[in-house]
C-alpha atoms as a PDB file:
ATOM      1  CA  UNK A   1      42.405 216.571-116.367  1.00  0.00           C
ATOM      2  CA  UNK A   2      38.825 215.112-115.436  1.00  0.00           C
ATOM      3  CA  UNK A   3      35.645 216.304-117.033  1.00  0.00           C
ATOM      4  CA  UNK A   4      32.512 216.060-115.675  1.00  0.00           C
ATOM      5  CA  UNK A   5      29.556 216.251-117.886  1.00  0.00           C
ATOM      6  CA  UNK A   6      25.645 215.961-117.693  1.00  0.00           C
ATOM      7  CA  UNK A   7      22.881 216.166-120.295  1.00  0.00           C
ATOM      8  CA  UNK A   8      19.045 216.441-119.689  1.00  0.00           C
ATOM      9  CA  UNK A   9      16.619 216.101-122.125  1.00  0.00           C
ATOM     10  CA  UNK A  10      12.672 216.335-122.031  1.00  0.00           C
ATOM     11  CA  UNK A  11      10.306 215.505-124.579  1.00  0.00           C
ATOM     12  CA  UNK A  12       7.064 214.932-125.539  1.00  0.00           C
ATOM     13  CA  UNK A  13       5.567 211.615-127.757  1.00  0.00           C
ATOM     14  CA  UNK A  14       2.579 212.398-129.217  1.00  0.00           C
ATOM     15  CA  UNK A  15       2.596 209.367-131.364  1.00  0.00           C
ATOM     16  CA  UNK A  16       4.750 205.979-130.683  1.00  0.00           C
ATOM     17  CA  UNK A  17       8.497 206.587-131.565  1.00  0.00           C
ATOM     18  CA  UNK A  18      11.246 205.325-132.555  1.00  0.00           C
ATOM     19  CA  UNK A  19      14.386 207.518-131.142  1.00  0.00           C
ATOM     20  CA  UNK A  20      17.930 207.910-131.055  1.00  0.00           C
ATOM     21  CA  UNK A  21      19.834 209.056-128.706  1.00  0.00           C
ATOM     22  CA  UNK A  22      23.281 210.774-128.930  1.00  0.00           C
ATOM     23  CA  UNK A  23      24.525 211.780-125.390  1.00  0.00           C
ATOM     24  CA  UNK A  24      27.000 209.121-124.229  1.00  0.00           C
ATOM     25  CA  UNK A  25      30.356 209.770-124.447  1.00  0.00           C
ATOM     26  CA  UNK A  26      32.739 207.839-127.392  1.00  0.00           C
ATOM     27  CA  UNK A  27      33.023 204.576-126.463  1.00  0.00           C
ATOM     28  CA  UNK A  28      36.964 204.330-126.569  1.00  0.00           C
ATOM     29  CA  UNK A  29      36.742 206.658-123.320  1.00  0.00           C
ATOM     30  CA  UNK A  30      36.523 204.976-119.988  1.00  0.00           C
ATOM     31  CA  UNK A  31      34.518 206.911-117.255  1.00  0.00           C
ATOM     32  CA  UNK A  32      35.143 206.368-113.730  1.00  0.00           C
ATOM     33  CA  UNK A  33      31.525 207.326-113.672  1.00  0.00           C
ATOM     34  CA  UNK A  34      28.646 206.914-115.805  1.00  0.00           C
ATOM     35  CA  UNK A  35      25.015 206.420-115.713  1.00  0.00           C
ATOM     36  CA  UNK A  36      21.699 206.900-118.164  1.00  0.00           C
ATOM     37  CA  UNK A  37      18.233 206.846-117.606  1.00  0.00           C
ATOM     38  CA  UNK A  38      15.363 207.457-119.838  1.00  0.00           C
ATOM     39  CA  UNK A  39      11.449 207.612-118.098  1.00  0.00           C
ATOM     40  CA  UNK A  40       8.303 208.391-119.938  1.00  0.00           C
ATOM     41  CA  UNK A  41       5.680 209.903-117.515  1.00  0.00           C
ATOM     42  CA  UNK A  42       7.567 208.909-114.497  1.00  0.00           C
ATOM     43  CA  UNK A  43       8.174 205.106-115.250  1.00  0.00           C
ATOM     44  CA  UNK A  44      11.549 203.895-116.331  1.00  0.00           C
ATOM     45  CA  UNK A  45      12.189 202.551-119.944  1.00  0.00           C
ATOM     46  CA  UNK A  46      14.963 200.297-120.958  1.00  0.00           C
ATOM     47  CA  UNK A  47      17.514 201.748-124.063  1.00  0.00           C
ATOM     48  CA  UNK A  48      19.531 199.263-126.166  1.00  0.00           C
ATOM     49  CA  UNK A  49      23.642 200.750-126.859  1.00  0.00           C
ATOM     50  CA  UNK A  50      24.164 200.584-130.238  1.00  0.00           C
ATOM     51  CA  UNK A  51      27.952 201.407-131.641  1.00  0.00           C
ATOM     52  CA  UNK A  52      29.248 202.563-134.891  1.00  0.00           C
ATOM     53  CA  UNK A  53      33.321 203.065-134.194  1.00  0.00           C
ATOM     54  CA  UNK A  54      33.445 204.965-131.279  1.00  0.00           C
ATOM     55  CA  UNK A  55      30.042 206.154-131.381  1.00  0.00           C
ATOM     56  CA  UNK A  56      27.411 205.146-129.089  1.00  0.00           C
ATOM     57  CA  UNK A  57      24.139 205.260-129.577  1.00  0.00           C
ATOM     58  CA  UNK A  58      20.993 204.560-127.631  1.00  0.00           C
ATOM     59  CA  UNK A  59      17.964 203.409-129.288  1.00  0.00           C
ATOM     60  CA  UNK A  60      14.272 203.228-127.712  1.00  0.00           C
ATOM     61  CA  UNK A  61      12.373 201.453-131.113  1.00  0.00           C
ATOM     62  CA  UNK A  62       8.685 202.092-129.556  1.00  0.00           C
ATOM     63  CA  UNK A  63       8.979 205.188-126.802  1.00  0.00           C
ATOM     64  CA  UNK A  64       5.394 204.947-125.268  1.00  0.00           C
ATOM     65  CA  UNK A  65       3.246 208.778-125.639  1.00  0.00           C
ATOM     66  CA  UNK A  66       4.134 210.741-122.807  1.00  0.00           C
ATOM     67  CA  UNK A  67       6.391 213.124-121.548  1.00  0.00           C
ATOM     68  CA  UNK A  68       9.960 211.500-121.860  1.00  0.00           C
ATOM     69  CA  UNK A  69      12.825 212.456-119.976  1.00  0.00           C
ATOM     70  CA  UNK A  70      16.746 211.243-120.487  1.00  0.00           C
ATOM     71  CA  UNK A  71      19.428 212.114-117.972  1.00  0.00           C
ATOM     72  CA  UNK A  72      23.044 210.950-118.932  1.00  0.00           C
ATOM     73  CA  UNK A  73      26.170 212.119-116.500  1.00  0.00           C
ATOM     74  CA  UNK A  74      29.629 210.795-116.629  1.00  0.00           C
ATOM     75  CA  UNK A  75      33.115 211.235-115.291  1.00  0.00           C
ATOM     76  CA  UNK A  76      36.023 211.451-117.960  1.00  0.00           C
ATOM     77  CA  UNK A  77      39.685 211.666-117.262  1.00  0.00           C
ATOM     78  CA  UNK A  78      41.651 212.071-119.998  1.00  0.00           C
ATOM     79  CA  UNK A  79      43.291 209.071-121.853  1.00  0.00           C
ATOM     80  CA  UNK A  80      45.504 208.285-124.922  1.00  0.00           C
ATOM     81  CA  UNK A  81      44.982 210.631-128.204  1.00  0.00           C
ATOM     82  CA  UNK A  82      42.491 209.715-130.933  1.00  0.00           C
ATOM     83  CA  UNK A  83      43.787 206.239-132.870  1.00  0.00           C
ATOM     84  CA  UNK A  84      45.703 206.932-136.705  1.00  0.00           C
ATOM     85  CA  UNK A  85      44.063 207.807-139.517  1.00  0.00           C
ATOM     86  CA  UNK A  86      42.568 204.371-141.207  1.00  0.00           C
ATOM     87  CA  UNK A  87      43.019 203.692-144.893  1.00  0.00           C
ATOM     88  CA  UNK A  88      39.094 203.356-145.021  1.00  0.00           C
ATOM     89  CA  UNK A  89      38.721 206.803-143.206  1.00  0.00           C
ATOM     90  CA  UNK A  90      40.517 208.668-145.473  1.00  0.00           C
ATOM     91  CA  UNK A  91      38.154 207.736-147.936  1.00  0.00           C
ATOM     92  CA  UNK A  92      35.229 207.803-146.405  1.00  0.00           C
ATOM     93  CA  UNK A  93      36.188 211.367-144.881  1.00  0.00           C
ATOM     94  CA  UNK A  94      37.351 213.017-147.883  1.00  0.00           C
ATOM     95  CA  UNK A  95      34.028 212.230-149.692  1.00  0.00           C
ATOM     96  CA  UNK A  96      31.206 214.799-150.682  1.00  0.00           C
ATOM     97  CA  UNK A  97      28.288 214.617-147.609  1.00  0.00           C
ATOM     98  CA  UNK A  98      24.876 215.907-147.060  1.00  0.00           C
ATOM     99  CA  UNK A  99      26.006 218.777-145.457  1.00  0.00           C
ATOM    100  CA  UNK A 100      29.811 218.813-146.395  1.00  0.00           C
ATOM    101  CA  UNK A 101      29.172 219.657-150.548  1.00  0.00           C
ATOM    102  CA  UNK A 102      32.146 219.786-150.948  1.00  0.00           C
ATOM    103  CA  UNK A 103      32.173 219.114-154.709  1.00  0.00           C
ATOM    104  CA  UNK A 104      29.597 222.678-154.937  1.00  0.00           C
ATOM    105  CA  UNK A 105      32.584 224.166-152.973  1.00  0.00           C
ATOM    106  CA  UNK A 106      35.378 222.626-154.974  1.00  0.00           C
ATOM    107  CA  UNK A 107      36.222 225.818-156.891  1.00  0.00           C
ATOM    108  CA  UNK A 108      35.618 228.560-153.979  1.00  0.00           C
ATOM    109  CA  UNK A 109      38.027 226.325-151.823  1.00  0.00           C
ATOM    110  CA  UNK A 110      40.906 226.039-154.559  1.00  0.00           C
ATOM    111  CA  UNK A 111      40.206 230.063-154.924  1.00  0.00           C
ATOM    112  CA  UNK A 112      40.979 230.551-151.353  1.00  0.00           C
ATOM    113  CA  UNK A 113      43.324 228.200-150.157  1.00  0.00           C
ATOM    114  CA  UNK A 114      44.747 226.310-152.869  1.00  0.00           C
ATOM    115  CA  UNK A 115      47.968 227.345-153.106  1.00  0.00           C
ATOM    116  CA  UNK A 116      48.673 225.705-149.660  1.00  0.00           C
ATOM    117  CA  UNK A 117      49.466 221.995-147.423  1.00  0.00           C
ATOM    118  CA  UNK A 118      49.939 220.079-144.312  1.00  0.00           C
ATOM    119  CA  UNK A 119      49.645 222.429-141.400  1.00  0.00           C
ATOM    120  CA  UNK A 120      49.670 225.817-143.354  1.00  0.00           C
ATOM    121  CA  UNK A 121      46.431 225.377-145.376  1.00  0.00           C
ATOM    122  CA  UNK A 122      45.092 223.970-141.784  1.00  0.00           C
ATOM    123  CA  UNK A 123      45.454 227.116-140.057  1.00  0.00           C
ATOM    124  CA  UNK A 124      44.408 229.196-142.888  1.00  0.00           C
ATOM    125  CA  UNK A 125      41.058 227.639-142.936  1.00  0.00           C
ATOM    126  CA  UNK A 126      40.537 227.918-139.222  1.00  0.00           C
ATOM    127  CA  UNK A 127      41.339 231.605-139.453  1.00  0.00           C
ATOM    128  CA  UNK A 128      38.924 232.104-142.271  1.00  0.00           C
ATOM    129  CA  UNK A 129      36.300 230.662-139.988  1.00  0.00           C
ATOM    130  CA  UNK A 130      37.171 232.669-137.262  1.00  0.00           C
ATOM    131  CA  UNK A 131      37.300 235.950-139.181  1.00  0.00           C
ATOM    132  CA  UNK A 132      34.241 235.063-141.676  1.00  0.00           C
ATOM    133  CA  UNK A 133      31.392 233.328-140.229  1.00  0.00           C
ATOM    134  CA  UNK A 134      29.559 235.321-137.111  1.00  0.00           C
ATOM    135  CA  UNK A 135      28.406 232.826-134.651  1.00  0.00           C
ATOM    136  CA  UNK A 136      24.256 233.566-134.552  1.00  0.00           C
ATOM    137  CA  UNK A 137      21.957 230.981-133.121  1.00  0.00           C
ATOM    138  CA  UNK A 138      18.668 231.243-134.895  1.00  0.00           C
ATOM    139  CA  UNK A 139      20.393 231.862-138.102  1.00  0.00           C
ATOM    140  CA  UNK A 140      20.652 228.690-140.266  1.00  0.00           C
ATOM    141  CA  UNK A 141      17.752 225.877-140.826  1.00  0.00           C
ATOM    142  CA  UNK A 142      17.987 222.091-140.033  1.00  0.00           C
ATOM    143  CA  UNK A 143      18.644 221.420-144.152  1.00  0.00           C
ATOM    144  CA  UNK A 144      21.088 224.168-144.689  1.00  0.00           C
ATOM    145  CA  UNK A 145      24.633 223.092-145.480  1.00  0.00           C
ATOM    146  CA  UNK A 146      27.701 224.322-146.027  1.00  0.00           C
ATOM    147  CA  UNK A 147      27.285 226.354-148.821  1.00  0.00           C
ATOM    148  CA  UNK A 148      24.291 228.205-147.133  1.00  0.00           C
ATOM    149  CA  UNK A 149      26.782 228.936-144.464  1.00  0.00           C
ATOM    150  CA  UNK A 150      29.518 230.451-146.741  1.00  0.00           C
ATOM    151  CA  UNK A 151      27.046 232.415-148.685  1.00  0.00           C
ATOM    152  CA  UNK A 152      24.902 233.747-145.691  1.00  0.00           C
ATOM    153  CA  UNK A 153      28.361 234.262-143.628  1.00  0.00           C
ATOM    154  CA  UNK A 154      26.325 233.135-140.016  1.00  0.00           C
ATOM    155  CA  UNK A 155      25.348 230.303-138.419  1.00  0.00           C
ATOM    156  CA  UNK A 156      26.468 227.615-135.326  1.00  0.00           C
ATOM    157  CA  UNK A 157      28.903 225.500-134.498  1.00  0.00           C
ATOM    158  CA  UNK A 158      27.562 222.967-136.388  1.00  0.00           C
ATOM    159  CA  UNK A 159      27.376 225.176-139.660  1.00  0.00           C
ATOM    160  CA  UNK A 160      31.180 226.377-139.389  1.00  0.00           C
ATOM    161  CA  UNK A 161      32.093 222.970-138.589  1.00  0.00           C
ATOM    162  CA  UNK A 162      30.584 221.778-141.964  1.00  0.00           C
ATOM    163  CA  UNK A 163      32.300 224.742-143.976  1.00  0.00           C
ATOM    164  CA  UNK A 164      35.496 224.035-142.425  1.00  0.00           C
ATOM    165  CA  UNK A 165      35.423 220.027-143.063  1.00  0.00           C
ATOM    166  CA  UNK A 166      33.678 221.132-146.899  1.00  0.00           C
ATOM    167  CA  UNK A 167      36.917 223.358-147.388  1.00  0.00           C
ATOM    168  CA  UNK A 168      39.399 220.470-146.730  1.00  0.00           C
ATOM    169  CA  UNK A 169      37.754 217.855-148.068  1.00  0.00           C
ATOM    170  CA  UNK A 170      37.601 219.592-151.911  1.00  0.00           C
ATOM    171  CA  UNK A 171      41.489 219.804-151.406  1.00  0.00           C
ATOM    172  CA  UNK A 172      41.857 216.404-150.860  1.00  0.00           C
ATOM    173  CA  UNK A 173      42.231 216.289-147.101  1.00  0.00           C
ATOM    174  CA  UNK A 174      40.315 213.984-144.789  1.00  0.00           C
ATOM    175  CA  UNK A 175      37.573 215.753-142.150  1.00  0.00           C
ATOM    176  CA  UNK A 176      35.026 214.650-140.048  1.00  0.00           C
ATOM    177  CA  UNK A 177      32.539 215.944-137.598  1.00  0.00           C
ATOM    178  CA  UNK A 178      32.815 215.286-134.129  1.00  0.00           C
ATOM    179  CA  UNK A 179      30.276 216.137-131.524  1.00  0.00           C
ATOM    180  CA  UNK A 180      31.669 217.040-128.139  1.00  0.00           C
ATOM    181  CA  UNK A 181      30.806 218.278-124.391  1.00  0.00           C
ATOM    182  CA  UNK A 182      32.554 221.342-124.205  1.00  0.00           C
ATOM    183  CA  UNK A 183      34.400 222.912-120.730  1.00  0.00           C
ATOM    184  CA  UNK A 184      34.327 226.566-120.821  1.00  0.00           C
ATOM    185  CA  UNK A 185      31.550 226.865-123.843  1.00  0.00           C
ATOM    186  CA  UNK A 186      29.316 229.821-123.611  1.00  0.00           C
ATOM    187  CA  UNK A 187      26.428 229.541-124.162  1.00  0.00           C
ATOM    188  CA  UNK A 188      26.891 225.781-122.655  1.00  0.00           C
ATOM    189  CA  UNK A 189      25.200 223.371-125.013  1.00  0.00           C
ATOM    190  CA  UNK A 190      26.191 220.221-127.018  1.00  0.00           C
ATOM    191  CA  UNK A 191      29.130 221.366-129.265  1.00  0.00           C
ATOM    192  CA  UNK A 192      30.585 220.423-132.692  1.00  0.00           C
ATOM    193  CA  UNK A 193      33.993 220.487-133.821  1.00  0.00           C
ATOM    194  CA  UNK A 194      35.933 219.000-137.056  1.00  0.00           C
ATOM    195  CA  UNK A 195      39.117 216.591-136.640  1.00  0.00           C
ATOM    196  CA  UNK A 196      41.400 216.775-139.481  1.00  0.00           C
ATOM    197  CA  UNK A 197      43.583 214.209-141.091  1.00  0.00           C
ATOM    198  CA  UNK A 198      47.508 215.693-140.818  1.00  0.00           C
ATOM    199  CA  UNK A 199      50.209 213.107-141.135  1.00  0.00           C
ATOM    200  CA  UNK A 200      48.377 209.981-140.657  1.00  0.00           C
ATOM    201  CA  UNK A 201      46.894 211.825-137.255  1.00  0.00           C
ATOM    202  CA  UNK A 202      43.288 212.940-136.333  1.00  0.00           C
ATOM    203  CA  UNK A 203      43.755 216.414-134.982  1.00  0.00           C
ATOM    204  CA  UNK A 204      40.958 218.636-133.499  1.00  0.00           C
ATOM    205  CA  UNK A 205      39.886 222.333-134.699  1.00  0.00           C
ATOM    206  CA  UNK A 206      37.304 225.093-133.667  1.00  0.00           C
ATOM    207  CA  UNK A 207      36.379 227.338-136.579  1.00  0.00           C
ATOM    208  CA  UNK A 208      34.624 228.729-133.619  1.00  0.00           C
ATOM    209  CA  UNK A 209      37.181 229.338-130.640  1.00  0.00           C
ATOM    210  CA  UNK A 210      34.319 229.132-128.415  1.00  0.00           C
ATOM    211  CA  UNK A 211      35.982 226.679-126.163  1.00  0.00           C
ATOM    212  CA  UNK A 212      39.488 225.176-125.159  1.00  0.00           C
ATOM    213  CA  UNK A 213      40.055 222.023-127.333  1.00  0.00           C
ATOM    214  CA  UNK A 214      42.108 219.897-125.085  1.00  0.00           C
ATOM    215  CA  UNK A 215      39.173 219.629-122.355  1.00  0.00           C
ATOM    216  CA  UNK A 216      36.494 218.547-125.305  1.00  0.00           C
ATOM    217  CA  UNK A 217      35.140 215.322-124.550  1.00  0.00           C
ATOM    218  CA  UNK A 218      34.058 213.421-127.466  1.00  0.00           C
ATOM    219  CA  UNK A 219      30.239 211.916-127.945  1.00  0.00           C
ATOM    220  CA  UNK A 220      29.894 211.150-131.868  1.00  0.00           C
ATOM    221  CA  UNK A 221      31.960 210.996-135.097  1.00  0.00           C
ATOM    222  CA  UNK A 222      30.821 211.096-138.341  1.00  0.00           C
ATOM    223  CA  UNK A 223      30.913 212.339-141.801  1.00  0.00           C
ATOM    224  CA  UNK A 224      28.046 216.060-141.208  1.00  0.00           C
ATOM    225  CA  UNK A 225      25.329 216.755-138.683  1.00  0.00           C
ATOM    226  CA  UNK A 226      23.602 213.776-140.109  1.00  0.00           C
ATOM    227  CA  UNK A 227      25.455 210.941-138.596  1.00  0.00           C
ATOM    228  CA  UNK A 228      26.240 213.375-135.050  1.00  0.00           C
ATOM    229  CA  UNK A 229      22.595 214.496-134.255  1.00  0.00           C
ATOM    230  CA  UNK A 230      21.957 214.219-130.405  1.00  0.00           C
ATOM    231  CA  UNK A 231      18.526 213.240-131.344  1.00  0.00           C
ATOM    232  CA  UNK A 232      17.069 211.470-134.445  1.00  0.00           C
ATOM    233  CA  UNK A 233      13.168 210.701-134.857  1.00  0.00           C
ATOM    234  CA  UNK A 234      13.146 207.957-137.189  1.00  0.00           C
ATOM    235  CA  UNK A 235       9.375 207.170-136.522  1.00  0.00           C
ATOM    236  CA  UNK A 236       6.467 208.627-134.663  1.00  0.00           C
ATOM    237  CA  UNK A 237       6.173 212.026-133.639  1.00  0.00           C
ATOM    238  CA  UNK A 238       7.731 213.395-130.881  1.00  0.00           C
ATOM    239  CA  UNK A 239       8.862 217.175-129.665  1.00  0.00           C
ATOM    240  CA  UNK A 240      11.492 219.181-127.775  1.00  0.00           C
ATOM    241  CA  UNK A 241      11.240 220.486-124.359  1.00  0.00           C
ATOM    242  CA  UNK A 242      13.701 222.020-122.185  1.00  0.00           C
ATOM    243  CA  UNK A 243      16.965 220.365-122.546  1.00  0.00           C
ATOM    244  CA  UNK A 244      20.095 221.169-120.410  1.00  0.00           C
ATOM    245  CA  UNK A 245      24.430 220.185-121.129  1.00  0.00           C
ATOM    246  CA  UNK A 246      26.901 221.071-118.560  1.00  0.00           C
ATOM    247  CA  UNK A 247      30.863 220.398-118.891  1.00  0.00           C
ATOM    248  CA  UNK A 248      33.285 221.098-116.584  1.00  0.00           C
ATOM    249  CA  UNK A 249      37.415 220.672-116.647  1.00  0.00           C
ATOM    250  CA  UNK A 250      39.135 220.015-113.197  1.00  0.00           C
ATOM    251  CA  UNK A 251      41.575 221.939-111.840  1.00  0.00           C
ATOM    252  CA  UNK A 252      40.682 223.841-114.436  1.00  0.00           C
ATOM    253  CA  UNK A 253      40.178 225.332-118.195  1.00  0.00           C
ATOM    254  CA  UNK A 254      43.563 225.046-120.717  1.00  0.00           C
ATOM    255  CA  UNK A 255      44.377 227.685-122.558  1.00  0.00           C
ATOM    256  CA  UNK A 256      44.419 227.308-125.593  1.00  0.00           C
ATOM    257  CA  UNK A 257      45.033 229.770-129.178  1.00  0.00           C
ATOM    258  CA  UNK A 258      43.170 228.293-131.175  1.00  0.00           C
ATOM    259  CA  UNK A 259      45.899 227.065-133.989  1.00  0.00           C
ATOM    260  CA  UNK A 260      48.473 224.798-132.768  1.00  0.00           C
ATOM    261  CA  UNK A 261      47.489 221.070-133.136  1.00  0.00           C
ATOM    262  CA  UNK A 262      45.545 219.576-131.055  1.00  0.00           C
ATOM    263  CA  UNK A 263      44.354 216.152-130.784  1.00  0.00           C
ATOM    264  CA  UNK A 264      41.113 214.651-128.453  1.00  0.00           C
ATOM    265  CA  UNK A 265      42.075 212.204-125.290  1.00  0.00           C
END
């Protein structure tokens, strides 16, 4: 399968930034075809790659004011699965995050699904997802976590991404975000899914179902929404404008039901 994905975004510095992009895809991918540029105002400005694991990032430490613009496409064919589970990641990933409380949610997850393992407790969760949280842009707030999510019941992908990884991760089972391109996703935006530890194995899920997992292509990985962002201001002011994703899967979408495992190539 090849993917082909895009990403345009446009913003405005009203002050001298620093800024961080995450659009390129993970850096253990190899794209026939890839190119980014950033302007401001028309004139090019030069990016420095930055990566943590697989993650790529793209750093402009002074973005002159002016209307910025980043355009990222790549070609992706599909490769080998994500690598084993490191000893390091399974602590790392099973720890309490900003967004992932999962020692707040320690109890509620035990009440639901503690009576289960392995592959049994991983469907469960995913179905809980599916059947619990209503997908509703505009409902949950840049600081909200995942107990906001389970106690509102709404929110995006990234929301029932955290509440899935929260829910493993008080039972003692490794989770991490990962943000993705996404074939087939509707509305078509940057997308966020959680890969789950399983017999030494990273293995994808969608407490969403909003898109076929085996055509995801990943960008970041990290512990929440805080180490995944697509954008980070770390100084200066600066403001969104339109932004546009596409992701496509040739010949065409999997299908896919949502529950059997499923790892990222």
């Amino acid at each position: 399968m090849r993917r082909t994905v895009s990403s345009r975004l446009d913003l405005t510095v009203t002050e001298p930034a620093d800024l961080v992009f995450s659009v390129a895809v993970a850096a253990d991918l190899d794209p026939t075809e890839e190119t980014l540029a950033v302007t401001v105002d028309g004139e090019p400005v030069g990016t420095t790659e930055i990566v943590d694991g697989t993650t790529r990032l793209h750093r402009i430490p002074s973005a002159p004011v002016g209307r910025l613009t980043l355009a990222y496409d790549a070609v992706v064919p599909q490769g080998e699965p994500t690598g084993p589970v490191t000893d390091l990641e399974a602590i790392v990933f099973t720890r309490p995050s900003r967004y992932c409380d999962s020692d707040r949610l320690s109890a509620v997850a035990h009440a639901h699904f503690g009576d289960l393992a392995g592959e049994e407790l991983l469907q469960a969760v995913v179905s809980w997802a599916l059947t619990h949280i209503t997908y509703a842009p505009g409902a949950s707030g840049p600081v909200d976590g995942a107990l906001e999510t389970y106690l509102s019941r709404l929110g995006v992908c990234r929301d029932t991404s955290q509440l899935v990884i929260t829910f493993l991760r008080a039972l003692g089972v490794p989770a991490r975000l990962v943000s993705v391109y996404a074939p087939g996703l509707v509305p078509m935006d940057f997308h966020a899914v959680t890969e789950v530890a399983l017999d030494g194995r990273w293995y994808v899920v969608d407490g969403t179902g909003l898109a076929p997992r085996s055509s995801l292509v990943r960008i970041a990985t990290g512990r929440d929404a805080a180490d995944t962002a697509f954008l980070t201001v770390n100084a200066g002011r600066a403001s969104m404008g339109p932004m546009t994703v596409t992701a496509t899967a040739d010949p065409g979408l999997p299908t896919d039901d949502g529950l059997a495992l499923t790892r990222l190539r």
